[in-house]
Protein backbone atom coordinates (compact mmCIF):
# COMPACT_ATOMS: atom_id res chain seq x y z
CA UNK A 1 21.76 41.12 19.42
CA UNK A 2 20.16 40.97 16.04
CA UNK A 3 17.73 38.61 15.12
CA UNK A 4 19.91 37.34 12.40
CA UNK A 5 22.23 36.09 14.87
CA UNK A 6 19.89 34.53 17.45
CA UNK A 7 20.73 30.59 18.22
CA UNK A 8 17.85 28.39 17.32
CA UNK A 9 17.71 25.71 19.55
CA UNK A 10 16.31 22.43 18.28
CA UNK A 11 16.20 18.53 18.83
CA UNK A 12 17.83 16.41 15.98
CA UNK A 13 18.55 15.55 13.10
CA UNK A 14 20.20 18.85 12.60
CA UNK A 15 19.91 18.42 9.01
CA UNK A 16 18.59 21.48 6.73
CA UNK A 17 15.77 20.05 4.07
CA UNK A 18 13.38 21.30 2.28
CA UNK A 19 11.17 18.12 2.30
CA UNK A 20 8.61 17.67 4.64
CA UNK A 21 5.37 15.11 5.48
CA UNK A 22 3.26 16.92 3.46
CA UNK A 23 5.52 17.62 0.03
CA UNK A 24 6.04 13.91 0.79
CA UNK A 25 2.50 12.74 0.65
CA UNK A 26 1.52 14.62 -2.16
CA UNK A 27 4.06 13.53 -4.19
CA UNK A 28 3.42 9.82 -3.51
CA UNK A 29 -0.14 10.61 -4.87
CA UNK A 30 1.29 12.39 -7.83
CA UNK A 31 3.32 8.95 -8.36
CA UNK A 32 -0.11 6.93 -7.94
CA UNK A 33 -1.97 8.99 -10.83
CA UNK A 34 -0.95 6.76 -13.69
CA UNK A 35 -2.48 3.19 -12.03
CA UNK A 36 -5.22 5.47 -10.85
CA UNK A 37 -5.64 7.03 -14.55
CA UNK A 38 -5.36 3.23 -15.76
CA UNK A 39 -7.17 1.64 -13.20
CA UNK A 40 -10.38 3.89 -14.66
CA UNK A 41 -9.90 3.43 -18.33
CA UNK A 42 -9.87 -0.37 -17.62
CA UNK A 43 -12.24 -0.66 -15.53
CA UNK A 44 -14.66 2.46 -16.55
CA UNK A 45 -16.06 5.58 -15.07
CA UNK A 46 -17.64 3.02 -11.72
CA UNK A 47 -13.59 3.35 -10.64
CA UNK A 48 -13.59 6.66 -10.55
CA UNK A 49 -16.65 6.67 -7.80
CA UNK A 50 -15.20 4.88 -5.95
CA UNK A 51 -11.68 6.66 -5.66
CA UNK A 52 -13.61 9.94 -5.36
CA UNK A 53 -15.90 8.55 -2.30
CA UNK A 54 -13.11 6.79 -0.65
CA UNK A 55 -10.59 10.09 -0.86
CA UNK A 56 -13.53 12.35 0.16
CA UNK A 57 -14.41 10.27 3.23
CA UNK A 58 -10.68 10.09 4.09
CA UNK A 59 -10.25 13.51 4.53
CA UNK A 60 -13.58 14.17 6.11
CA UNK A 61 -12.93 11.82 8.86
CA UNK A 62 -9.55 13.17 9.66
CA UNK A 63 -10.85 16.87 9.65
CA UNK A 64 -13.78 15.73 12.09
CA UNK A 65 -12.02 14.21 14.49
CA UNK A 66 -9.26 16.64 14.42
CA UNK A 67 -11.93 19.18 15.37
CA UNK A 68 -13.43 16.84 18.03
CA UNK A 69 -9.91 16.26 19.52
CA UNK A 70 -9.33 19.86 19.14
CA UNK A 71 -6.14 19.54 17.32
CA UNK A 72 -4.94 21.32 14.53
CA UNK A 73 -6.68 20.47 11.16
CA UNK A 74 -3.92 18.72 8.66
CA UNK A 75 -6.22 17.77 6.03
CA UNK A 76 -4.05 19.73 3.38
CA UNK A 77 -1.15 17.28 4.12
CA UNK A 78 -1.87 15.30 1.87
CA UNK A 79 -1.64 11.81 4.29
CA UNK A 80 -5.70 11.30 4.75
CA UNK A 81 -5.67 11.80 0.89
CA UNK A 82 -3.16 9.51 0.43
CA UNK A 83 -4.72 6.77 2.69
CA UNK A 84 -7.99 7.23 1.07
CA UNK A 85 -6.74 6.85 -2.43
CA UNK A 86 -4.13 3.69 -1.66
CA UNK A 87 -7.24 2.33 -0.31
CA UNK A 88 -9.93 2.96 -3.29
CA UNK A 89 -6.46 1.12 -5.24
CA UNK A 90 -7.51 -1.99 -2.87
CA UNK A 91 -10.76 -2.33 -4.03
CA UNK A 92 -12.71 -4.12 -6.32
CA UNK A 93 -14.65 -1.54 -9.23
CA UNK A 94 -18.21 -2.55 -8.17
CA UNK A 95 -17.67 -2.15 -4.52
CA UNK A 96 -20.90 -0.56 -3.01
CA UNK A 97 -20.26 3.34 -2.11
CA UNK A 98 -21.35 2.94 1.25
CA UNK A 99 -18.54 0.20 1.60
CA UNK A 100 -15.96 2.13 0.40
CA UNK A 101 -17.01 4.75 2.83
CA UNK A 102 -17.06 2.65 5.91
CA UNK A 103 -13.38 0.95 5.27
CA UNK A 104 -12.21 5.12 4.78
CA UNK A 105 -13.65 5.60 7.87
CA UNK A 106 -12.07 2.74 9.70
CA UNK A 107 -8.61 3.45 7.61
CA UNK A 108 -8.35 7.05 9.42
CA UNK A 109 -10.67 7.11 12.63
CA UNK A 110 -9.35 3.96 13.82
CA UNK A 111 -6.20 2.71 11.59
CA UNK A 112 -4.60 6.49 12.24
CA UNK A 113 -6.03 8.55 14.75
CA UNK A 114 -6.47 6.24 17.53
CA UNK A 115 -3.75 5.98 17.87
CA UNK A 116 -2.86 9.67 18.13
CA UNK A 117 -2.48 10.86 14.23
CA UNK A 118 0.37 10.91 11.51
CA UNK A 119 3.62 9.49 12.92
CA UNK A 120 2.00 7.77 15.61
CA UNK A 121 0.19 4.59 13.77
CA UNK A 122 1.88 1.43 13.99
CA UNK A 123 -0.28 0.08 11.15
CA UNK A 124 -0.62 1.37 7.28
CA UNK A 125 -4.06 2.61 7.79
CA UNK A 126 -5.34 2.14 4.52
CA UNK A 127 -4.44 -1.73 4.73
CA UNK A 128 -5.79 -1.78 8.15
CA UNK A 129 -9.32 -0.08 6.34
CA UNK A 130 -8.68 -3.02 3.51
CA UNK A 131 -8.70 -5.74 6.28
CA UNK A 132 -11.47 -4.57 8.15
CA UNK A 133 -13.67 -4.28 5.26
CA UNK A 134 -12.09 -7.92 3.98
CA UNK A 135 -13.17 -9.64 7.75
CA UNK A 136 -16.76 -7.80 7.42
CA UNK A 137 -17.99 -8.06 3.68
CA UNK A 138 -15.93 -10.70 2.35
CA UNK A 139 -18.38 -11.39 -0.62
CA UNK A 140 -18.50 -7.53 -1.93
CA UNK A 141 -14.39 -7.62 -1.37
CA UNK A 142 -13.78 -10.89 -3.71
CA UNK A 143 -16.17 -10.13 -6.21
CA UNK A 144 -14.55 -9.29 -9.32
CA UNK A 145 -15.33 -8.12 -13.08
CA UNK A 146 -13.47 -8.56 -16.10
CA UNK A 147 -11.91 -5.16 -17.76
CA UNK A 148 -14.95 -2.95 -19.66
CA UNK A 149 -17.40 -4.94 -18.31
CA UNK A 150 -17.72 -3.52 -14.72
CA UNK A 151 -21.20 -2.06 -15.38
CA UNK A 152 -21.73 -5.24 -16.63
CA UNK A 153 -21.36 -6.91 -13.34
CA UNK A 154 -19.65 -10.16 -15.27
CA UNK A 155 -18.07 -11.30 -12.88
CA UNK A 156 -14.30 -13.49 -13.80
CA UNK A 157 -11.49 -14.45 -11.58
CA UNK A 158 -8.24 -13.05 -10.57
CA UNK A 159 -4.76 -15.08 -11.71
CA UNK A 160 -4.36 -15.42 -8.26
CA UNK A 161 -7.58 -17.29 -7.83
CA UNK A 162 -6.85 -19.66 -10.56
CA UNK A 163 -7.26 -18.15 -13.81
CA UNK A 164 -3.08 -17.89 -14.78
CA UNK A 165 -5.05 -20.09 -18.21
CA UNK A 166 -5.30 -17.47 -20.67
CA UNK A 167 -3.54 -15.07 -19.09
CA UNK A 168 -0.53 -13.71 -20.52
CA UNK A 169 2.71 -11.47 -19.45
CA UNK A 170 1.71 -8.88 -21.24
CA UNK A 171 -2.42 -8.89 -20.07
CA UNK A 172 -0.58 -8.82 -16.83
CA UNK A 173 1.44 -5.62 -17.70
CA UNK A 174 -1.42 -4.27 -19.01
CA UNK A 175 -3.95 -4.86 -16.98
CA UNK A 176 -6.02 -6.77 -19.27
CA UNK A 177 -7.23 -9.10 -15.89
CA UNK A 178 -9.53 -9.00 -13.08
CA UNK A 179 -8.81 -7.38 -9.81
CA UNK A 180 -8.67 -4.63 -7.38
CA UNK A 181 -8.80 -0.84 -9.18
CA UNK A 182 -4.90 0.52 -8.82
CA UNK A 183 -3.08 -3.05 -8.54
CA UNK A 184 -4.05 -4.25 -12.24
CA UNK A 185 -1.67 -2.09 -14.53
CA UNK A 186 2.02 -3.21 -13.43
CA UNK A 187 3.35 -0.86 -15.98
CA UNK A 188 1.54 2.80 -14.49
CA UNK A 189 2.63 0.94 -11.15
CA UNK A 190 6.42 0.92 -12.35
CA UNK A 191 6.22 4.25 -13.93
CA UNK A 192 5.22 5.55 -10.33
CA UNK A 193 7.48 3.53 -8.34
CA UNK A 194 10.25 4.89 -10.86
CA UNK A 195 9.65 8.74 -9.88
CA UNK A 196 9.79 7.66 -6.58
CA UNK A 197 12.67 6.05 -6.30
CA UNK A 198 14.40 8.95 -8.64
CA UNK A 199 13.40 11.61 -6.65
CA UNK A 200 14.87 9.64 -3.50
CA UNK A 201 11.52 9.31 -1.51
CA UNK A 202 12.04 5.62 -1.37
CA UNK A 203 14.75 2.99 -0.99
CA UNK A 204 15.16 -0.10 -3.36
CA UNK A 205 15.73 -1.97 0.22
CA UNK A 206 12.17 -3.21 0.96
CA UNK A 207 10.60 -3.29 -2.55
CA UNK A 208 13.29 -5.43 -3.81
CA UNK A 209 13.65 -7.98 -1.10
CA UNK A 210 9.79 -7.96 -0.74
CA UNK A 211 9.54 -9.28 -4.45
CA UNK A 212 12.87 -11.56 -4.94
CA UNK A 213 11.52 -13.48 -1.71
CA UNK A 214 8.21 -13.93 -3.19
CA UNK A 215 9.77 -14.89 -6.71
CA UNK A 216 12.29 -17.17 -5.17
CA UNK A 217 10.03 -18.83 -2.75
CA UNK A 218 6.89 -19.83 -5.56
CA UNK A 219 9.62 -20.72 -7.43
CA UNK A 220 11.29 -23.47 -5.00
CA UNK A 221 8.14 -24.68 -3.73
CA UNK A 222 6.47 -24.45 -6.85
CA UNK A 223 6.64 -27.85 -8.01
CA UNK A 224 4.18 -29.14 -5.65
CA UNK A 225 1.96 -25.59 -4.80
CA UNK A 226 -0.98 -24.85 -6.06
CA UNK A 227 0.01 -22.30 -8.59
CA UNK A 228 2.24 -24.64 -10.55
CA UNK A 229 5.33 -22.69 -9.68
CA UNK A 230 4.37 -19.93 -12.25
CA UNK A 231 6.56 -17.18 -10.08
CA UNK A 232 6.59 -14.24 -12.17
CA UNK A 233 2.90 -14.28 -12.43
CA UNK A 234 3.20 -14.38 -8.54
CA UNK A 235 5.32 -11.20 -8.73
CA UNK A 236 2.87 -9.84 -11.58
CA UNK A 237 -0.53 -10.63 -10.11
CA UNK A 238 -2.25 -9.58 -7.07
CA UNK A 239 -1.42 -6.34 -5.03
CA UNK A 240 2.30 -7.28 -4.98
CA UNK A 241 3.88 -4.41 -6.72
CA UNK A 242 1.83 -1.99 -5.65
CA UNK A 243 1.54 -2.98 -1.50
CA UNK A 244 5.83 -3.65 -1.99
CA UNK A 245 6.54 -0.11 -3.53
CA UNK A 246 3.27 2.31 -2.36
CA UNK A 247 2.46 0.43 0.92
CA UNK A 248 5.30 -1.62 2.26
CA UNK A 249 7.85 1.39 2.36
CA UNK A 250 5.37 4.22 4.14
CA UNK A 251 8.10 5.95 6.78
CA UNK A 252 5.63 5.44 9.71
CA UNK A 253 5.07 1.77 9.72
CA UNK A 254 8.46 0.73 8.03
CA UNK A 255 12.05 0.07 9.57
CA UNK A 256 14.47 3.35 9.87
CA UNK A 257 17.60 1.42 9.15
CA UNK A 258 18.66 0.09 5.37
CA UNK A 259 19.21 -3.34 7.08
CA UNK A 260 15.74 -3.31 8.77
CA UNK A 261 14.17 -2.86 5.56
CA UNK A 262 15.73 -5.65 3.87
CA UNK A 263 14.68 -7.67 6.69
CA UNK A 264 11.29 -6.15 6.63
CA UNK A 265 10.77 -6.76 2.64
CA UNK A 266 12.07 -10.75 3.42
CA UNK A 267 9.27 -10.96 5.93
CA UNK A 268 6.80 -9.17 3.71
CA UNK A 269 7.56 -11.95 1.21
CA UNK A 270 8.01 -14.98 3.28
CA UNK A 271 4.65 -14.19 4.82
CA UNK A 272 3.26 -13.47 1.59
CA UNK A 273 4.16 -16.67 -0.15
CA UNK A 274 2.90 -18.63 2.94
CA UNK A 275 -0.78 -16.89 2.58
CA UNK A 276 -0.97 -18.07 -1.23
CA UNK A 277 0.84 -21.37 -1.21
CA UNK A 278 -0.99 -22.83 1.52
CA UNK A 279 -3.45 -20.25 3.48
CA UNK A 280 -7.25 -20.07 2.63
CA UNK A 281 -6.44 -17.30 0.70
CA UNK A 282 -5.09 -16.31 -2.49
CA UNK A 283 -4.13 -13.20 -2.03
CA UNK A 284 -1.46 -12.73 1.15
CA UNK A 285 0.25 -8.89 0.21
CA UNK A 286 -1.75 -6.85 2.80
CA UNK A 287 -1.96 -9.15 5.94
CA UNK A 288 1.94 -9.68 5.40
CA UNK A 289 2.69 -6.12 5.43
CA UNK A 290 0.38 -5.75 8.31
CA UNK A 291 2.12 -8.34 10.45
CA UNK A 292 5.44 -6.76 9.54
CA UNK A 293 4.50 -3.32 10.78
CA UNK A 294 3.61 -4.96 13.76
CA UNK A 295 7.39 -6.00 13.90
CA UNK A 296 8.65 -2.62 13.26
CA UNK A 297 9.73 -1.49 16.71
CA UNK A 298 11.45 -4.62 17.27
CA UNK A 299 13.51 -4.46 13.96
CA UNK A 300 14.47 -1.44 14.41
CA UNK A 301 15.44 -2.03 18.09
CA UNK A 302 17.99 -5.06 16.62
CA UNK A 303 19.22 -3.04 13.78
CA UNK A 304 20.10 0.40 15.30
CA UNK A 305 23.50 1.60 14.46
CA UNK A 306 26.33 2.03 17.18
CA UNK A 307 26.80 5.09 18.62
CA UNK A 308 29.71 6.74 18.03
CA UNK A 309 32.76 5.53 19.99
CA UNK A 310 31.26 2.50 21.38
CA UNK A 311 31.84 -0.82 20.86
């Protein structure tokens, strides 16, 4: 028999594609360039550092400890570059190198590969690194500057921690605000989210239920919150654009099924509207995805299809 006609014997999907994990990963990045690009014209060349350190680390870690566990090394996947850069996007401008380092760190040595590698995490890693470095240096993580002033160390408040006076629609589009380096410029975000959703590498289902909970719910319970019931700065403000679009719909942590990810988005939002409304908090978009990646397995266990030719 000719090689030609040898039977290749595989588990499913039987499906022929040319994508795989890695063309994924680095196309998500690709998408991410414009809020990056933005995030360091806004904020100044201090941004840049701090992607650049928190990328670098990213991959470093994974390398090492794909040599310790003497694994193959993956590095050029693209997914410890991806988890380093959505995590630099998390961070405030000034954040101190050696902070940024220590939350990549945590993101891949302990938010990934403890858990066995890529496919095997049951949390976002670079969220998980976010947390961590949240819980341990909480005064570095909510200290903010206003845009061209970050060598400047001036520090001014986020919308979401009470400055909405002042602060229009458009500074919101723009990124004329306060906050964390990638989350700031809604309109790179949208560009990015765009190709994505063009090129069929994400569904609408879990950025768009993510976001029309969180509008509808500040808007119902606005009367009497503490925001004043300004929803669309809710939507505009804060990391929720860029967790429901970059973050929320990573294929590891998310729900398989279309319905699961509706479900998953509603959570996203109901927990994120709960965190800002009434937590401690202002900001709620990365401990709500966190919780709902927890919930994962069980969505997907409720919202599995049928198999064929059973009832």
């Amino acid at each position: 028999m000719s090689n030609s006609n040898k039977l290749i014997v595989s588990v499913s999907p039987h499906i022929y594609s040319s994508e795989n994990s890695a063309r994924i990963m680095w196309a998500v990045i690709l998408s991410l360039l414009p809020a990056g690009a933005a995030g360091i014209v806004i904020f100044g060349l201090t941004s840049l550092r701090v992607i650049l350190v928190s990328v670098a680390t990213a991959v470093a870690t994974e390398a090492i400890i794909q040599k310790l566990r003497k694994v193959e090394i993956t590095i050029l996947d693209g997914s410890a570059a991806l988890s380093g850069l959505l995590l630099s996007f998390c961070l405030p401008p000034t954040a101190p190198l050696w902070l940024v380092a220590c939350g990549s760190v945590f993101a891949i040595a302990i938010g990934k590969q403890a858990f066995g590698g890529l496919g095997q995490n049951i949390f976002n890693p670079a969220l998980a690194g976010r947390a961590f470095l949240l819980a341990a240096w909480p005064t570095q993580m909510t200290t903010w500057v206003k845009p061209g002033q970050a060598f400047d160390a001036l520090t001014g408040a986020t919308p979401l921690a009470g400055a909405f006076e002042g602060t229009s629609y458009w500074d919101l589009l723009i990124g004329n605000r306060g906050g964390c380096i990638g989350e700031v410029c809604i309109i790179a975000l949208l560009a990015g989210a765009l190709f994505l959703l063009m090129s069929g590498y994400i569904s609408w289902h879990i950025p768009f239920s993510f976001i029309a909970t969180v509008g509808i719910f500040t808007w119902i319970f606005g009367a009497e919150a503490l925001f004043g019931g300004e929803w669309l700065f809710h939507i505009l403000s804060g990391g929720l654009v860029l967790g429901a679009f970059f973050m929320a719909t990573d294929y590891v942590t998310s729900p398989l099924t279309n319905k699961g990810r509706l479900i998953f988005g509603f959570g996203c939002g109901l927990f994120t509207v709960i965190i800002r409304l009434w937590g401690g908090y202002p900001e709620g978009v990365c401990y709500a995805i966190l919780l709902m990646n927890a919930a994962t397995p069980l969505i997907d266990r409720y919202t599995k299809p049928g198999r064929f030719g059973v009832k």
